[in-house]
Protein backbone atom coordinates (compact mmCIF):
# COMPACT_ATOMS: atom_id res chain seq x y z
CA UNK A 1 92.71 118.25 123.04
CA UNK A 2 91.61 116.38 126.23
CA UNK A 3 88.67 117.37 127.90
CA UNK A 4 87.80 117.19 131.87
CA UNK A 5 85.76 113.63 132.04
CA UNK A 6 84.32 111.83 135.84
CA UNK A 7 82.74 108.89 136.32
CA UNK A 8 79.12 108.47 137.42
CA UNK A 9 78.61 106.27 140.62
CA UNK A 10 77.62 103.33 138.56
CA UNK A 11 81.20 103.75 136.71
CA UNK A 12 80.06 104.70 133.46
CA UNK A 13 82.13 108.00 131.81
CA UNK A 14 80.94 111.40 132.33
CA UNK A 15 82.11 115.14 130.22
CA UNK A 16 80.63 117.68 132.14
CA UNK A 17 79.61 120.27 130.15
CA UNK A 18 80.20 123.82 131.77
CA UNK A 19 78.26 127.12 131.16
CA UNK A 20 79.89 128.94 128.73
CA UNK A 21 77.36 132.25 128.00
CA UNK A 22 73.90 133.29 128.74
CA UNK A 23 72.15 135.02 125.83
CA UNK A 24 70.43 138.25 128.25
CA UNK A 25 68.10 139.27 125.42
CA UNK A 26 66.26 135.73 125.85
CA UNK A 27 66.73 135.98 129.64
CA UNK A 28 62.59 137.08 131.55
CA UNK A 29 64.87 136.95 135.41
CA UNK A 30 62.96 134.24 136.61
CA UNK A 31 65.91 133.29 138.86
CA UNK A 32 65.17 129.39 138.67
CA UNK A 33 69.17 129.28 137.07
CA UNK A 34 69.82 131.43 140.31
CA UNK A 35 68.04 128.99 142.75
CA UNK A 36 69.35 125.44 141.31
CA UNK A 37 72.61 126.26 141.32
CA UNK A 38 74.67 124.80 143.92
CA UNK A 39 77.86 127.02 142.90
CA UNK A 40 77.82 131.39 142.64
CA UNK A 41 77.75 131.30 139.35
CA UNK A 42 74.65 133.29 138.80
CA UNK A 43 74.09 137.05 139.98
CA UNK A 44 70.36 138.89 139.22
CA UNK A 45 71.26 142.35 137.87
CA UNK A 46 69.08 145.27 136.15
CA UNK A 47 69.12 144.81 132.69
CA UNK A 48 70.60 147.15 130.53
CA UNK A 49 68.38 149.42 128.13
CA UNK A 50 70.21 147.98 125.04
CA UNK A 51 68.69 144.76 125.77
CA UNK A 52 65.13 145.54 126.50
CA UNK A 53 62.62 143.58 124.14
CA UNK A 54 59.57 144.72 123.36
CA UNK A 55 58.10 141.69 124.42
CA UNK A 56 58.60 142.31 127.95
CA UNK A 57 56.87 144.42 130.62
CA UNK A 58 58.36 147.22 132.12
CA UNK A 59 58.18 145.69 135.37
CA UNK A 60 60.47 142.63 133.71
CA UNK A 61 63.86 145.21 134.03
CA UNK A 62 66.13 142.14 135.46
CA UNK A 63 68.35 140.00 133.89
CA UNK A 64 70.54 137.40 135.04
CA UNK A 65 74.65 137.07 134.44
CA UNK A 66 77.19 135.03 134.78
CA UNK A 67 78.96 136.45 138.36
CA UNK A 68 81.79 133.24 138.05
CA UNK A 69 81.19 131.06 135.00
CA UNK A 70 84.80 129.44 136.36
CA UNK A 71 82.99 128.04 139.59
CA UNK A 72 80.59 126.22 137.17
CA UNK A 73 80.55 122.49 137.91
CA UNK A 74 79.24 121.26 134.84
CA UNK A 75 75.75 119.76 136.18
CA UNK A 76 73.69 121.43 133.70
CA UNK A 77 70.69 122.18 136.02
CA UNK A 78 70.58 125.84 135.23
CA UNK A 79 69.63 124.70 131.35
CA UNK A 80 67.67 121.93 132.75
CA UNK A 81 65.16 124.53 134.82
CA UNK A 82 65.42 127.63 132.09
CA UNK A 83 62.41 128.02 130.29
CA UNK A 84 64.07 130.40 128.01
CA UNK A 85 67.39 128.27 126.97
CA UNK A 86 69.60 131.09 127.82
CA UNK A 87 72.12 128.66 128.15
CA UNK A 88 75.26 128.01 126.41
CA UNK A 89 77.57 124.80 127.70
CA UNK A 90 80.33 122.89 126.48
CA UNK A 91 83.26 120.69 127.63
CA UNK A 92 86.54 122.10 129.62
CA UNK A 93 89.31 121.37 128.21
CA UNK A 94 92.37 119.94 130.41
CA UNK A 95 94.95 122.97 131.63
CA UNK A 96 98.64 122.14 129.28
């Protein structure tokens, strides 16, 4: 299987690695995912009962989702910035 591969500017080989999931029941909505992405792959939504933790406030009743994992660019900032690791990326393999 080949994957999708760039080059950085100095020429060295590059696999993005693309989001794949976000785990809501580690999610707190912070948003910073949200903010640093330069792509709408993100979208702030109430969080459903199901995955309330008892660790969290009341007030804490937003989670955030993946709105278009497919416009995901493979930077990796959103698991750069996300105190939580929600996170889940890996490579994209090449359409056959």
């Amino acid at each position: 299987m080949s994957h999708i591969t760039g080059l950085t500017r100095g020429g060295t080989n590059w696999t993005p690695e693309f989001v794949l999931s976000l785990d809501a029941r580690k999610c707190i909505g912070c948003g910073r995912c949200f903010k640093v992405c330069p792509r709408n792959v993100f979208d702030l939504v109430e969080r459903d009962e199901d995955e309330l933790d008892e660790d969290l406030d009341d007030d804490d009743m937003m989670v955030m989702t993946l709105a278009d994992a497919m416009d995901c660019i493979g930077c990796g900032a959103c698991s750069r910035v996300c105190p939580k690791n929600c996170h889940t990326h890996g490579p994209a393999a090449l359409a056959s």
